[in-house]
C-alpha atoms as a PDB file:
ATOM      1  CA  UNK A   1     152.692 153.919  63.380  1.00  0.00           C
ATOM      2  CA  UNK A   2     155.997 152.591  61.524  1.00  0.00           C
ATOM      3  CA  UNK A   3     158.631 155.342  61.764  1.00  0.00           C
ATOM      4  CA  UNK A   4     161.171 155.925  58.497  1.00  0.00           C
ATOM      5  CA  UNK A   5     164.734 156.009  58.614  1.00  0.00           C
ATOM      6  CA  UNK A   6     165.079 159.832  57.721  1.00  0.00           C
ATOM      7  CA  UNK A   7     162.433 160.406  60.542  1.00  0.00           C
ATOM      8  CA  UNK A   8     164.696 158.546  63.447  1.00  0.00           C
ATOM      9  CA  UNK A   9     167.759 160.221  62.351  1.00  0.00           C
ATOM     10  CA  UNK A  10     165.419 163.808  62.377  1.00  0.00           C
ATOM     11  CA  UNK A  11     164.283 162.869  65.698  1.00  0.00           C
ATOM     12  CA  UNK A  12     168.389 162.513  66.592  1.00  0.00           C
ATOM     13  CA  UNK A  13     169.248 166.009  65.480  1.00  0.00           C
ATOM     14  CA  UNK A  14     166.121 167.020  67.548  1.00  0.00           C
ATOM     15  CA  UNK A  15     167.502 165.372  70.761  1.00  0.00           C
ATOM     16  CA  UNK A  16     170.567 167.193  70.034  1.00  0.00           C
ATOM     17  CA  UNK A  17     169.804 170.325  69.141  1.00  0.00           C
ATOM     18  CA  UNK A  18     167.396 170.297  72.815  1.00  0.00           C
ATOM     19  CA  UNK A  19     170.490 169.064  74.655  1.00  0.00           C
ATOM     20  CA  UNK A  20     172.112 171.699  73.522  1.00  0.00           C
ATOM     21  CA  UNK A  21     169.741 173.899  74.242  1.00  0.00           C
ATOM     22  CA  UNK A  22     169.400 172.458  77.821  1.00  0.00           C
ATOM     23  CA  UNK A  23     173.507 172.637  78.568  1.00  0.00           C
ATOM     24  CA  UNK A  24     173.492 176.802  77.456  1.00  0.00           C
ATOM     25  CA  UNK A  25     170.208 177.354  79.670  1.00  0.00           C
ATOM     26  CA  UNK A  26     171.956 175.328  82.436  1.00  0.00           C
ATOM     27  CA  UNK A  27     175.437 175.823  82.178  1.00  0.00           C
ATOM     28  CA  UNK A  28     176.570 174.880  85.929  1.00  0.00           C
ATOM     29  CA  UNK A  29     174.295 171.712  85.970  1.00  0.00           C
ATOM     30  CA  UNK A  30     174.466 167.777  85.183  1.00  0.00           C
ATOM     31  CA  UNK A  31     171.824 167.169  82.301  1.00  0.00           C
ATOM     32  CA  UNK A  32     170.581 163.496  82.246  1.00  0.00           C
ATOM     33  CA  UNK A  33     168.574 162.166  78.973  1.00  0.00           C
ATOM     34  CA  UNK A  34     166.105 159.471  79.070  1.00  0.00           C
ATOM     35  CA  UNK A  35     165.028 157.636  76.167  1.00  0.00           C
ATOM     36  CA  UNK A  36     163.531 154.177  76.030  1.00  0.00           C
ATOM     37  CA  UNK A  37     164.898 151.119  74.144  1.00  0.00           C
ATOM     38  CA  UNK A  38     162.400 149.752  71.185  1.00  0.00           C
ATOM     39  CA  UNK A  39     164.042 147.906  68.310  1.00  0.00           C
ATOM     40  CA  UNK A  40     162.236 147.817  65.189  1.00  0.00           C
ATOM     41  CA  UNK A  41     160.083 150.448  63.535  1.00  0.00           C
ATOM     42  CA  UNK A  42     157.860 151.117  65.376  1.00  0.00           C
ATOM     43  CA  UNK A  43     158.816 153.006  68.372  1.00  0.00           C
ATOM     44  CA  UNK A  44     155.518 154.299  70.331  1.00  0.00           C
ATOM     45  CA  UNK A  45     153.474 151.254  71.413  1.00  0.00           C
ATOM     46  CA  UNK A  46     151.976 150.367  74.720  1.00  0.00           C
ATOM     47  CA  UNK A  47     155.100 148.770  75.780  1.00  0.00           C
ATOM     48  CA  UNK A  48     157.028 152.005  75.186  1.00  0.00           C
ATOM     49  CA  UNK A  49     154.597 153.803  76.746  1.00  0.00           C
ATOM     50  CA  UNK A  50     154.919 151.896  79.800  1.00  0.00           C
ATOM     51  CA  UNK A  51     158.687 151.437  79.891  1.00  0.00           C
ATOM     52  CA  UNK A  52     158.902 155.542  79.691  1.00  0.00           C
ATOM     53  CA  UNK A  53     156.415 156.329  82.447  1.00  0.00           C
ATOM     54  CA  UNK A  54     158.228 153.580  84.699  1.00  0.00           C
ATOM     55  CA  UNK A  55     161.367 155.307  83.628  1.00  0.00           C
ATOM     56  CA  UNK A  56     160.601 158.744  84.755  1.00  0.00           C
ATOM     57  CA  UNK A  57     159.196 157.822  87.383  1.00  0.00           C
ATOM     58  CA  UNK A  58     162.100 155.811  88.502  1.00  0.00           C
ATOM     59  CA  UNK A  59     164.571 158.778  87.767  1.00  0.00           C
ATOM     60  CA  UNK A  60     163.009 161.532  89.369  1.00  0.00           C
ATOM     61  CA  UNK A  61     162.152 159.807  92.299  1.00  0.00           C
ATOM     62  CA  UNK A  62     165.924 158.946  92.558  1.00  0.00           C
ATOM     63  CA  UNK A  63     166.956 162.897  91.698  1.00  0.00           C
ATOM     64  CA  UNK A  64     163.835 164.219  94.017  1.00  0.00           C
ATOM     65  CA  UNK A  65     165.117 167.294  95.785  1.00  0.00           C
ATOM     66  CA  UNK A  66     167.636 167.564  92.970  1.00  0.00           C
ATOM     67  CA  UNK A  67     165.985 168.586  90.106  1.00  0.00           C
ATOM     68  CA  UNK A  68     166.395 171.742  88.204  1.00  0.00           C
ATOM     69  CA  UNK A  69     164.499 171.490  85.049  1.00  0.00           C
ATOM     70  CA  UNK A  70     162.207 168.934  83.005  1.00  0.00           C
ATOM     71  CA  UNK A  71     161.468 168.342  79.630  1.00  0.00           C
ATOM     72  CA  UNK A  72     159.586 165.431  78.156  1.00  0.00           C
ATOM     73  CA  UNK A  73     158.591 164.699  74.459  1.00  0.00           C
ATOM     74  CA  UNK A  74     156.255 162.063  73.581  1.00  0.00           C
ATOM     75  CA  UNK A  75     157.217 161.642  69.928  1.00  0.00           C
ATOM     76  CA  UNK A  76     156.433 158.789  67.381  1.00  0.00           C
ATOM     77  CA  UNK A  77     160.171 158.571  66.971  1.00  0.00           C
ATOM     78  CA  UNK A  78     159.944 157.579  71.017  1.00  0.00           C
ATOM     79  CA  UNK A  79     160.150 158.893  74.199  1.00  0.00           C
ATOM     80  CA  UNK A  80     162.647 161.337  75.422  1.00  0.00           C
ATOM     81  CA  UNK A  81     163.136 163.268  78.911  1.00  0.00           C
ATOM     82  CA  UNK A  82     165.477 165.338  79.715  1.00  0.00           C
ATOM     83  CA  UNK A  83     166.177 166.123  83.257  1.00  0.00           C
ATOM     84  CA  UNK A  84     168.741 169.234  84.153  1.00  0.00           C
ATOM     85  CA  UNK A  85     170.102 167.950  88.022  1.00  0.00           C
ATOM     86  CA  UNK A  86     172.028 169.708  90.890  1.00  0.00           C
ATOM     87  CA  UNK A  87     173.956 166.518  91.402  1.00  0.00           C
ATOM     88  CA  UNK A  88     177.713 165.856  89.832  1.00  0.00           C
ATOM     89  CA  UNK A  89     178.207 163.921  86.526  1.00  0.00           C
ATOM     90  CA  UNK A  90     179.418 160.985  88.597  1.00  0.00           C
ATOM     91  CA  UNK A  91     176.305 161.185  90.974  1.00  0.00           C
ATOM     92  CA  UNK A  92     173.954 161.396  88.246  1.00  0.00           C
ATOM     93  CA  UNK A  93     175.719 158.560  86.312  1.00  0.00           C
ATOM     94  CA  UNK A  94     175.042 156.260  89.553  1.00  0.00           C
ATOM     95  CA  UNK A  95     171.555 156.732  89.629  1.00  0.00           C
ATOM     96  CA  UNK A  96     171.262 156.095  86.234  1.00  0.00           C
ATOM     97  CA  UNK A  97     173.104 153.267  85.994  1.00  0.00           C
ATOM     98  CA  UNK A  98     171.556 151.404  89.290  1.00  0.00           C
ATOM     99  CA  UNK A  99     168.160 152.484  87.395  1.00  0.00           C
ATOM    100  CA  UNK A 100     169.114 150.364  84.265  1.00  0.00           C
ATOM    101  CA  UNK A 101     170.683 147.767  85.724  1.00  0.00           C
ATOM    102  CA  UNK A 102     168.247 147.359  88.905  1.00  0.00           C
ATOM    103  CA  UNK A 103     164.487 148.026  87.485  1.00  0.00           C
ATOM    104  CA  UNK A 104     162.753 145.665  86.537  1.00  0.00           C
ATOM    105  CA  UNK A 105     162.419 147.471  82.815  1.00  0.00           C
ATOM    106  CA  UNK A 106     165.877 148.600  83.238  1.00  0.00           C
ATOM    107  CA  UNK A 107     166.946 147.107  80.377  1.00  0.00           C
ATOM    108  CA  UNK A 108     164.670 149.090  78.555  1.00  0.00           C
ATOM    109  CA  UNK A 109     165.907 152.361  79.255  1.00  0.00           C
ATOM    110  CA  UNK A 110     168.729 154.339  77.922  1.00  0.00           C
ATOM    111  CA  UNK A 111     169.860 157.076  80.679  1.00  0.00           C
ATOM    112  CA  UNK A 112     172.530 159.048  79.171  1.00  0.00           C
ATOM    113  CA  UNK A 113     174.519 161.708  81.297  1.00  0.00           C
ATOM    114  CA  UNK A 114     175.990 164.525  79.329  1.00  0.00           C
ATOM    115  CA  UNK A 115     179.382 165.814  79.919  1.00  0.00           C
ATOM    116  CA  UNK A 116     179.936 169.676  78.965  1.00  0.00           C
ATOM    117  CA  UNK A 117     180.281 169.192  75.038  1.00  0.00           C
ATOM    118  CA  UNK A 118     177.026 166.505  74.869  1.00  0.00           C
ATOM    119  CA  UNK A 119     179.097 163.852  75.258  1.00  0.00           C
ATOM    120  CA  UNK A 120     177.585 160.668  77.219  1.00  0.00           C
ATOM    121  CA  UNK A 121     179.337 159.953  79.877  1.00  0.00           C
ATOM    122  CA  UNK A 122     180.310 155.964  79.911  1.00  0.00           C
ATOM    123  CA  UNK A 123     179.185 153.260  82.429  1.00  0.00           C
ATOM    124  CA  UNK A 124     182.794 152.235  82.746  1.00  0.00           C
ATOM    125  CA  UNK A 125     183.835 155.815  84.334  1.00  0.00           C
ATOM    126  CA  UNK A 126     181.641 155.134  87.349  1.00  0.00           C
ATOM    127  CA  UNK A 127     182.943 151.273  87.497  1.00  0.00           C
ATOM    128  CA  UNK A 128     179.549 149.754  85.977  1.00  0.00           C
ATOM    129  CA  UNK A 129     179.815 147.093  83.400  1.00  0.00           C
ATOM    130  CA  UNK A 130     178.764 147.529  79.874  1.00  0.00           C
ATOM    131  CA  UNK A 131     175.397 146.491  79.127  1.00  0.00           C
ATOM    132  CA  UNK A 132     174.069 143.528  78.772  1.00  0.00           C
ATOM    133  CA  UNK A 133     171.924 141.548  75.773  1.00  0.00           C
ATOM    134  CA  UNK A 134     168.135 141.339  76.541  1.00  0.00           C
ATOM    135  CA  UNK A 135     168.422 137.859  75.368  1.00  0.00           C
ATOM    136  CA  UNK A 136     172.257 136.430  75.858  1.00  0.00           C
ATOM    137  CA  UNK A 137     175.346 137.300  77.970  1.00  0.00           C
ATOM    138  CA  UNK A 138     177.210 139.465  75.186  1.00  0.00           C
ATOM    139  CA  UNK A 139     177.570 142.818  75.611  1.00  0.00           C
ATOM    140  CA  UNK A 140     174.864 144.696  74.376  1.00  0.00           C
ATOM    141  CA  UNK A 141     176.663 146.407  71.411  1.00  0.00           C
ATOM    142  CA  UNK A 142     177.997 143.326  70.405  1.00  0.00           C
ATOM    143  CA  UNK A 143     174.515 141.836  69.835  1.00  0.00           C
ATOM    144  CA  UNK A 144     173.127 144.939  68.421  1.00  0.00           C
ATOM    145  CA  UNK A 145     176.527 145.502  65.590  1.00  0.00           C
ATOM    146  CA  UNK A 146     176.168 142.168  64.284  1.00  0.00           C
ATOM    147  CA  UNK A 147     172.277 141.099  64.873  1.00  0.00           C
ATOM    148  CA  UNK A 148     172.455 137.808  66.743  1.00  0.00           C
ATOM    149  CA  UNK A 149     169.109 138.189  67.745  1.00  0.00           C
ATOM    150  CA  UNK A 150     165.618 138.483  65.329  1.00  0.00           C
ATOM    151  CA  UNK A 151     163.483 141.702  65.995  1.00  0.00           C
ATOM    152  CA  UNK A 152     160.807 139.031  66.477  1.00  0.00           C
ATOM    153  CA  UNK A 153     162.839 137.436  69.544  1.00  0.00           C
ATOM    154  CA  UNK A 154     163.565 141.446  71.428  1.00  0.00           C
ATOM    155  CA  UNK A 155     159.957 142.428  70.715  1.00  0.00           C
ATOM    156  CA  UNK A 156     158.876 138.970  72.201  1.00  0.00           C
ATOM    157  CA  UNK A 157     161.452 139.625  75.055  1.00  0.00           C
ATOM    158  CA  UNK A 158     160.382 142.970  75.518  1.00  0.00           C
ATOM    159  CA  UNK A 159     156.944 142.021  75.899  1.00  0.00           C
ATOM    160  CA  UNK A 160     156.909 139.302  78.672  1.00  0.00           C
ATOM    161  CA  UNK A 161     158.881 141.741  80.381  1.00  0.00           C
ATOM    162  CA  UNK A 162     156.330 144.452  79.821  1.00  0.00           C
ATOM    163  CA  UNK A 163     153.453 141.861  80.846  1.00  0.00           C
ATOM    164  CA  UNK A 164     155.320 140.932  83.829  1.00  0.00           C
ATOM    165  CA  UNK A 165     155.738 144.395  85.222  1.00  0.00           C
ATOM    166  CA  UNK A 166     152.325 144.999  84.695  1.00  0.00           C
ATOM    167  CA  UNK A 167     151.121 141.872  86.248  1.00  0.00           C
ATOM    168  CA  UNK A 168     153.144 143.141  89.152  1.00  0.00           C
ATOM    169  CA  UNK A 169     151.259 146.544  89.942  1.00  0.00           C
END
């Protein structure tokens, strides 16, 4: 199902009034927020189911013995999990940048750590490099700000990466 314009930026409030929500249940802990990367309008597919079940696995295995609380949403707007850790920013902010940048649908997934006032916390604070176009060797942000690529070439991107991982269980 397409999704509208005024229902992503709903779905953004959402995520930020549960982050919120998270931080004053779990004051003295690290919250980390997963979301998976789907361009377009339409943001709950088979790919995007995929990508999010290979991202949460991928993240609580990594936080396993670490893990305070767990929230997931399966939305038409997308994805989201929110995981409340034990671990430091900076730890968490490891993991979840070795997760992007290592797995094999990495690129796929958006793992924010949140600071105290919601904040993300940036790659560049734990020395990682800004991310990386799906499809060229810009930065990600650059790509995305002025639209070098077509939605038809991510979502074609997207998918061979999708098929491959799948070919690979």
């Amino acid at each position: 199902m397409e999704i509208t314009l005024d229902m992503l930026l709903a779905s953004r409030d959402r995520r930020v009034e549960m982050q919120h929500s998270l931080r004053e249940k779990h004051p003295n802990f690290t919250l980390v927020c997963l979301t998976v990367i789907m361009p377009g309008n339409v943001k709950r597919n088979l790919s995007s189911l995929i990508v999010s079940q290979a991202a949460i696995n991928a993240l609580l295995g990594r936080l396993e013995g670490n893990i305070v609380d767990v929230v997931t949403r399966d939305l038409l707007t997308g994805y989201e999990a929110y995981v409340v850790t034990s671990l430091s920013q900076r730890e968490a902010k490891l993991i979840a940048c070795d997760i992007e940048d290592s797995h094999e649908l990495g690129r796929l997934m958006d793992i924010d750590v949140l600071d105290a006032n919601g904040t993300p916390v940036k790659r560049e604070t734990v020395g990682s490099q800004p991310r990386r176009c799906l499809l060229c060797d810009n930065e990600s942000r650059y790509c995305m700000r002025n639209r070098t690529h077509t939605p038809q070439q991510l979502n074609a991107k997207i998918q061979n990466m999708v098929n491959a991982y799948v070919q690979q269980l």
